[in-house]
PDB file of N, CA and C in Angstrom:
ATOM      1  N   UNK A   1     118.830  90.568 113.506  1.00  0.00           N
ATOM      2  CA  UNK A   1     118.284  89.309 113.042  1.00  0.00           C
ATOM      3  C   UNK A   1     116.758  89.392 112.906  1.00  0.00           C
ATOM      4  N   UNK A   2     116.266  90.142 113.856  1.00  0.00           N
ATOM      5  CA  UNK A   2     114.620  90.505 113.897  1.00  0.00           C
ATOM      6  C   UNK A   2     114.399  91.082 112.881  1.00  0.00           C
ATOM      7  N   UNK A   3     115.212  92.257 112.515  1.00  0.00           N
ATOM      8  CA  UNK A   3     114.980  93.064 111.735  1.00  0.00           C
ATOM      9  C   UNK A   3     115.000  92.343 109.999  1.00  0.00           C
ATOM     10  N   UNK A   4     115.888  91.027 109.722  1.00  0.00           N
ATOM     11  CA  UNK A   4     115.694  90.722 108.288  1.00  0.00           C
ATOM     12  C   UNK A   4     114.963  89.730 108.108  1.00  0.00           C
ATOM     13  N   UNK A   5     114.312  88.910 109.354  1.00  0.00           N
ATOM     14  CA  UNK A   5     113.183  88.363 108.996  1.00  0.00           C
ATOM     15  C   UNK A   5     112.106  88.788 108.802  1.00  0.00           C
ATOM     16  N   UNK A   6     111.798  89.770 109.634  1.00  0.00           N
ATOM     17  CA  UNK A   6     110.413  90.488 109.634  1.00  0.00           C
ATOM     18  C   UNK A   6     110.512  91.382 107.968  1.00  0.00           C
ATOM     19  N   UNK A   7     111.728  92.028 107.358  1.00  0.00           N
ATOM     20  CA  UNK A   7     112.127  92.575 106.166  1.00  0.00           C
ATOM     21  C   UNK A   7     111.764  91.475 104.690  1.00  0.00           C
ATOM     22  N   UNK A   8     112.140  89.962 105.159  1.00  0.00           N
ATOM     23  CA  UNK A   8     111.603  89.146 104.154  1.00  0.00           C
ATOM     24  C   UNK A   8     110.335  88.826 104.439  1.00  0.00           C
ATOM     25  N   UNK A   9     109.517  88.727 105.570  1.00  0.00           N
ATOM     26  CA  UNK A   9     108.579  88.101 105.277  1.00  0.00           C
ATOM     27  C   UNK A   9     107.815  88.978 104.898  1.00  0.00           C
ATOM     28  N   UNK A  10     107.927  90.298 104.995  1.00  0.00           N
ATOM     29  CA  UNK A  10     106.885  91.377 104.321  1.00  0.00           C
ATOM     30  C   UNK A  10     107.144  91.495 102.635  1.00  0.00           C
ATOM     31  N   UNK A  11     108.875  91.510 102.265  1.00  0.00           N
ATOM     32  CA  UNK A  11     108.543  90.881 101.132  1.00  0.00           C
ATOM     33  C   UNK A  11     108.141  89.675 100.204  1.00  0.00           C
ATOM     34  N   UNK A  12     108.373  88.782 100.792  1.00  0.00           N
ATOM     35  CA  UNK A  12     107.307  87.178 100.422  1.00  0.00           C
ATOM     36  C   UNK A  12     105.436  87.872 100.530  1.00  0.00           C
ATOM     37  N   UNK A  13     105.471  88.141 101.002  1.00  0.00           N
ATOM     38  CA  UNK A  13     103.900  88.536 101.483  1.00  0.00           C
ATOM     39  C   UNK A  13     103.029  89.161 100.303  1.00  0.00           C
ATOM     40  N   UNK A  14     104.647  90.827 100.272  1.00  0.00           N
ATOM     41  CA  UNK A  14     104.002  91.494  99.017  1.00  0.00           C
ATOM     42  C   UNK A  14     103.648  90.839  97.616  1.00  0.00           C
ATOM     43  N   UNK A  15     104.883  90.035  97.652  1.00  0.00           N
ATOM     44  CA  UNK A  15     104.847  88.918  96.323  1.00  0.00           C
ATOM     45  C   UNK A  15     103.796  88.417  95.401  1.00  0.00           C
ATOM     46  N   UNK A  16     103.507  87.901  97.240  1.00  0.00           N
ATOM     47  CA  UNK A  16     102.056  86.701  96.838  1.00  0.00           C
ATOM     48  C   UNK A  16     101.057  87.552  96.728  1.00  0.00           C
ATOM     49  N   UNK A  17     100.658  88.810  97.558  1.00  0.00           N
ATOM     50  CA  UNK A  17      99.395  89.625  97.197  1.00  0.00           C
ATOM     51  C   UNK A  17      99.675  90.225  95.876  1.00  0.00           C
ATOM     52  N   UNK A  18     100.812  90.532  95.155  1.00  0.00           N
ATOM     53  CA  UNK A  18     100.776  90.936  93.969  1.00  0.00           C
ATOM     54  C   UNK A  18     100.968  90.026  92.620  1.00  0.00           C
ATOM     55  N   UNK A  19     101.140  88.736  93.319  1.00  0.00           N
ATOM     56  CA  UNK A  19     100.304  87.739  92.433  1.00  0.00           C
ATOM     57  C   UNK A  19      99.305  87.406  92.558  1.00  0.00           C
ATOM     58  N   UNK A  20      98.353  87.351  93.305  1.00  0.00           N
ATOM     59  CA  UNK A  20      97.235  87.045  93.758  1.00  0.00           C
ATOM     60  C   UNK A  20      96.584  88.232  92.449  1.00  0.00           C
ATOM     61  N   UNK A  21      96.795  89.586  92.855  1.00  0.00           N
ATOM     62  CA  UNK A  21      96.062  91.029  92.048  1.00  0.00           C
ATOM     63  C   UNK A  21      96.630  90.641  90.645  1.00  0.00           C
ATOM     64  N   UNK A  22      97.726  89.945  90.255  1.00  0.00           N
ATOM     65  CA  UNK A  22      97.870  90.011  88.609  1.00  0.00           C
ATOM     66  C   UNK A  22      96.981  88.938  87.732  1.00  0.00           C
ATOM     67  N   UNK A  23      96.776  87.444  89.332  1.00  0.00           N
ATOM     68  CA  UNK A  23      95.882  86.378  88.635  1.00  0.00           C
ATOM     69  C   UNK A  23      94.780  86.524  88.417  1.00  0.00           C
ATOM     70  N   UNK A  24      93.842  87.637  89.331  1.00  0.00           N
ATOM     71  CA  UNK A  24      92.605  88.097  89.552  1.00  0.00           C
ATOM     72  C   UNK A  24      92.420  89.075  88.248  1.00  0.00           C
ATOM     73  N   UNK A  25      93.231  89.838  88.141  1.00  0.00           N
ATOM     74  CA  UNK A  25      92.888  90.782  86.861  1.00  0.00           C
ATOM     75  C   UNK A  25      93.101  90.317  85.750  1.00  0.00           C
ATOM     76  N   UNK A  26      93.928  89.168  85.182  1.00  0.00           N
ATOM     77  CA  UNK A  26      93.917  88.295  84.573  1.00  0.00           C
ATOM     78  C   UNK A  26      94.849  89.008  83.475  1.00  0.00           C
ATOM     79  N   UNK A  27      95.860  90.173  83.574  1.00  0.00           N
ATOM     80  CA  UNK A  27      97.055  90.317  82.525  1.00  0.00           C
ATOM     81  C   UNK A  27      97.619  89.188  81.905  1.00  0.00           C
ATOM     82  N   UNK A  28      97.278  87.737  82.345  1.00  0.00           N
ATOM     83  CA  UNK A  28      98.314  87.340  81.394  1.00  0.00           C
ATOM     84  C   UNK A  28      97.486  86.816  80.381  1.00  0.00           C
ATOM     85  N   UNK A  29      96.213  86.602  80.689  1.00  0.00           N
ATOM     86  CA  UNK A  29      95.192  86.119  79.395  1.00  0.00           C
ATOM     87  C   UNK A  29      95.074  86.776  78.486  1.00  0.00           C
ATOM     88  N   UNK A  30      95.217  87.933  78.522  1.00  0.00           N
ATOM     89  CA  UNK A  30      95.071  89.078  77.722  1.00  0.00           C
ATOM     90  C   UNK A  30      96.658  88.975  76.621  1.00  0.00           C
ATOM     91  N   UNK A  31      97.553  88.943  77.214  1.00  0.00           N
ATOM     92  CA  UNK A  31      98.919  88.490  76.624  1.00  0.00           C
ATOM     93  C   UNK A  31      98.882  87.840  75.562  1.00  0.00           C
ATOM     94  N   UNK A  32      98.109  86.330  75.645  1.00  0.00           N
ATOM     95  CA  UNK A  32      98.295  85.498  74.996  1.00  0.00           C
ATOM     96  C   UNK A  32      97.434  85.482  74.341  1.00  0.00           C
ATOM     97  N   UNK A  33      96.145  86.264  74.357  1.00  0.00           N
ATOM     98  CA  UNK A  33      95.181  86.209  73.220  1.00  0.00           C
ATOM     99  C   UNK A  33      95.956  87.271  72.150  1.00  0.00           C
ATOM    100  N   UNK A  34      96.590  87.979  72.455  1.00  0.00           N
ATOM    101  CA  UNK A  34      96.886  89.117  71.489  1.00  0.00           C
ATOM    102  C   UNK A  34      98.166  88.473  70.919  1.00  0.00           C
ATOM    103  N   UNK A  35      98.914  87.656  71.320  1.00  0.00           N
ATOM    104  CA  UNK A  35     100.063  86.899  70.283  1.00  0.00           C
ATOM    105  C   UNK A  35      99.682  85.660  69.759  1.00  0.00           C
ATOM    106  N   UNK A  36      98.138  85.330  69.697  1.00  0.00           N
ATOM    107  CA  UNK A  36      97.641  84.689  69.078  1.00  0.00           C
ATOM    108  C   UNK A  36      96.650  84.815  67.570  1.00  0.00           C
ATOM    109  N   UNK A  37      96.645  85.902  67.687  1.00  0.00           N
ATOM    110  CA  UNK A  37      96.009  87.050  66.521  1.00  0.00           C
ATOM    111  C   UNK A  37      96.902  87.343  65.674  1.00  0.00           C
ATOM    112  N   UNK A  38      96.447  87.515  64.335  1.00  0.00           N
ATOM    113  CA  UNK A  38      97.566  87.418  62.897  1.00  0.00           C
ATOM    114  C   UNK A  38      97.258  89.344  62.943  1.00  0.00           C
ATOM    115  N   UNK A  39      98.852  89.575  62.330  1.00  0.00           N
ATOM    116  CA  UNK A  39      99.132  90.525  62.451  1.00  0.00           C
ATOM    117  C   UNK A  39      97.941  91.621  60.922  1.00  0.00           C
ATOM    118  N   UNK A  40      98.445  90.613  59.798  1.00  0.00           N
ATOM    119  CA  UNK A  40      97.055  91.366  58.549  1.00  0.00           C
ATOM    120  C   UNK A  40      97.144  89.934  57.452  1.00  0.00           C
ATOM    121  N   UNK A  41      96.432  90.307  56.952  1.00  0.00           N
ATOM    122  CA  UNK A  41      95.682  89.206  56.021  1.00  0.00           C
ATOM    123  C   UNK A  41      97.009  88.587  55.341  1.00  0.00           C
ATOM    124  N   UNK A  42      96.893  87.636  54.931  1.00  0.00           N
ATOM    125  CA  UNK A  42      97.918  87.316  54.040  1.00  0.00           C
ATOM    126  C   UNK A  42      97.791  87.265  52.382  1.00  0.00           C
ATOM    127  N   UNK A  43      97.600  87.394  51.526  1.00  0.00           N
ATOM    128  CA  UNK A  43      97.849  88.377  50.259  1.00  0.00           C
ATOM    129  C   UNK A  43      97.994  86.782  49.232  1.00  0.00           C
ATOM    130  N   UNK A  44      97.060  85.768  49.075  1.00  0.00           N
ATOM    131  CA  UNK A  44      97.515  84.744  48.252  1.00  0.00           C
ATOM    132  C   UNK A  44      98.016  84.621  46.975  1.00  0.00           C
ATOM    133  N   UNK A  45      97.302  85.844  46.546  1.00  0.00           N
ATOM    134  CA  UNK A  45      97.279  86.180  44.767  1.00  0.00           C
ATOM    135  C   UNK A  45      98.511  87.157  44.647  1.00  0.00           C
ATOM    136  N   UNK A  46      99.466  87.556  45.438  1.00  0.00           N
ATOM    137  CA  UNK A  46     100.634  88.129  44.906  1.00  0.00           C
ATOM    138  C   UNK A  46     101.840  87.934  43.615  1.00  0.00           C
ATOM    139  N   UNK A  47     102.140  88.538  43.301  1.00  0.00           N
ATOM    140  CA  UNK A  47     102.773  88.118  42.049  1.00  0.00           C
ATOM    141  C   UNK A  47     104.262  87.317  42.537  1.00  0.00           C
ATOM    142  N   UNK A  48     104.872  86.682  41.924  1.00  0.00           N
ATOM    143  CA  UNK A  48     106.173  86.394  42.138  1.00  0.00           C
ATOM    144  C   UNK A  48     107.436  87.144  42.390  1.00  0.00           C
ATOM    145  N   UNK A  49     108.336  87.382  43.383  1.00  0.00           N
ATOM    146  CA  UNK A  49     109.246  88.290  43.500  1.00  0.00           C
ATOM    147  C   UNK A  49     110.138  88.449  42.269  1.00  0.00           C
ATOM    148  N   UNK A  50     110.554  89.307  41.734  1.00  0.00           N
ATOM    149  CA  UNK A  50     111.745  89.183  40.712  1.00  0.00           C
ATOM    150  C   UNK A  50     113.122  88.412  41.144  1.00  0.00           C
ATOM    151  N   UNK A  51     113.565  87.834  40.393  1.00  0.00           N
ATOM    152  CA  UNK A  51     115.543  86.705  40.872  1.00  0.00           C
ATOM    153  C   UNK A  51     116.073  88.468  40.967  1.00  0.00           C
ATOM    154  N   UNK A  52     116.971  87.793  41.994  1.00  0.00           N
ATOM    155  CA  UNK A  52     117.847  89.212  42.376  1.00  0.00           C
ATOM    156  C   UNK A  52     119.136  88.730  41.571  1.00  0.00           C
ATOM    157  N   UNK A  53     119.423  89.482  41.043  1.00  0.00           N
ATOM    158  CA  UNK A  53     121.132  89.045  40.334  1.00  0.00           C
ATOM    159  C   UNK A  53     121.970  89.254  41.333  1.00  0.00           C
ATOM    160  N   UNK A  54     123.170  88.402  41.342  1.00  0.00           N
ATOM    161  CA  UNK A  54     123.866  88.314  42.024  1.00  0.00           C
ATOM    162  C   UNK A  54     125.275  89.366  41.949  1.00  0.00           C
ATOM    163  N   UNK A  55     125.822  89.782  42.914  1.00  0.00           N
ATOM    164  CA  UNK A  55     126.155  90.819  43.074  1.00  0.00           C
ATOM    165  C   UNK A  55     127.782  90.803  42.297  1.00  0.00           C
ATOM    166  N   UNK A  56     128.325  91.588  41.309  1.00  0.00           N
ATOM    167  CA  UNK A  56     129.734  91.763  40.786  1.00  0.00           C
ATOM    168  C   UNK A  56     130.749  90.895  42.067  1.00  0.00           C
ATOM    169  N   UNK A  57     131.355  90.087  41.699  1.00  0.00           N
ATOM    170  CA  UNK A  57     132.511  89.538  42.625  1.00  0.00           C
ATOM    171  C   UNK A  57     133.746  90.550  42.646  1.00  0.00           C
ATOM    172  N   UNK A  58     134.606  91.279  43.496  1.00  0.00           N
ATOM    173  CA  UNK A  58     135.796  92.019  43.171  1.00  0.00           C
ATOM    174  C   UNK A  58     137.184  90.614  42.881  1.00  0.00           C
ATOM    175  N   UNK A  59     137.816  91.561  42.538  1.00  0.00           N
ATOM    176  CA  UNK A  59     139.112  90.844  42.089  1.00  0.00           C
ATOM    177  C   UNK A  59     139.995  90.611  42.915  1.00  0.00           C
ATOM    178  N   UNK A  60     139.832  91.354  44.078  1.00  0.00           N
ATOM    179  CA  UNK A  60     140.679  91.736  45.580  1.00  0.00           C
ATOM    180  C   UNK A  60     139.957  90.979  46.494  1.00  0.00           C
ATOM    181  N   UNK A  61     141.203  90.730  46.929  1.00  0.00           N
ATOM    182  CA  UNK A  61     140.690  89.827  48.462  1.00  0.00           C
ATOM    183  C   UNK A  61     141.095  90.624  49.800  1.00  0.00           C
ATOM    184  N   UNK A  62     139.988  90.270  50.701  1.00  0.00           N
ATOM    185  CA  UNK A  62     140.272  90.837  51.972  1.00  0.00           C
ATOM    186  C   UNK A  62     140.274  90.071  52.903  1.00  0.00           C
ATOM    187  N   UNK A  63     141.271  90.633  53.544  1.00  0.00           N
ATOM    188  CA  UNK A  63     141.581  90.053  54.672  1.00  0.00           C
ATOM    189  C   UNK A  63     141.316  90.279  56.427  1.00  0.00           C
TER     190      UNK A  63
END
């Protein structure tokens, strides 16, 4: 019984000191500035895609 309290509270402990080191170094700011940034320019003057024709229908049905 000694043995799995003293086993959790060292892991609760580690937890919090390794949240403590992720809030301090600040990984998650860094996260969210970079999925806030556009990936490349966006291209306004592009031409129009061509209509895709639509594809031969078969005569057979599947089942």
């Amino acid at each position: 019984m000694i043995l799995q309290v003293f086993v959790s509270l060292m892991l609760v402990l580690s937890s919090v000191v390794l949240f403590i080191f992720t809030v301090k170094s600040r990984t998650f700011e860094h996260a969210d500035r970079l999925s806030l940034t556009p990936l490349e320019e966006d291209d306004v003057n592009a031409p129009p895609a061509p209509p895709v024709s639509p594809s031969p229908k078969s005569n057979q049905e599947s089942f």
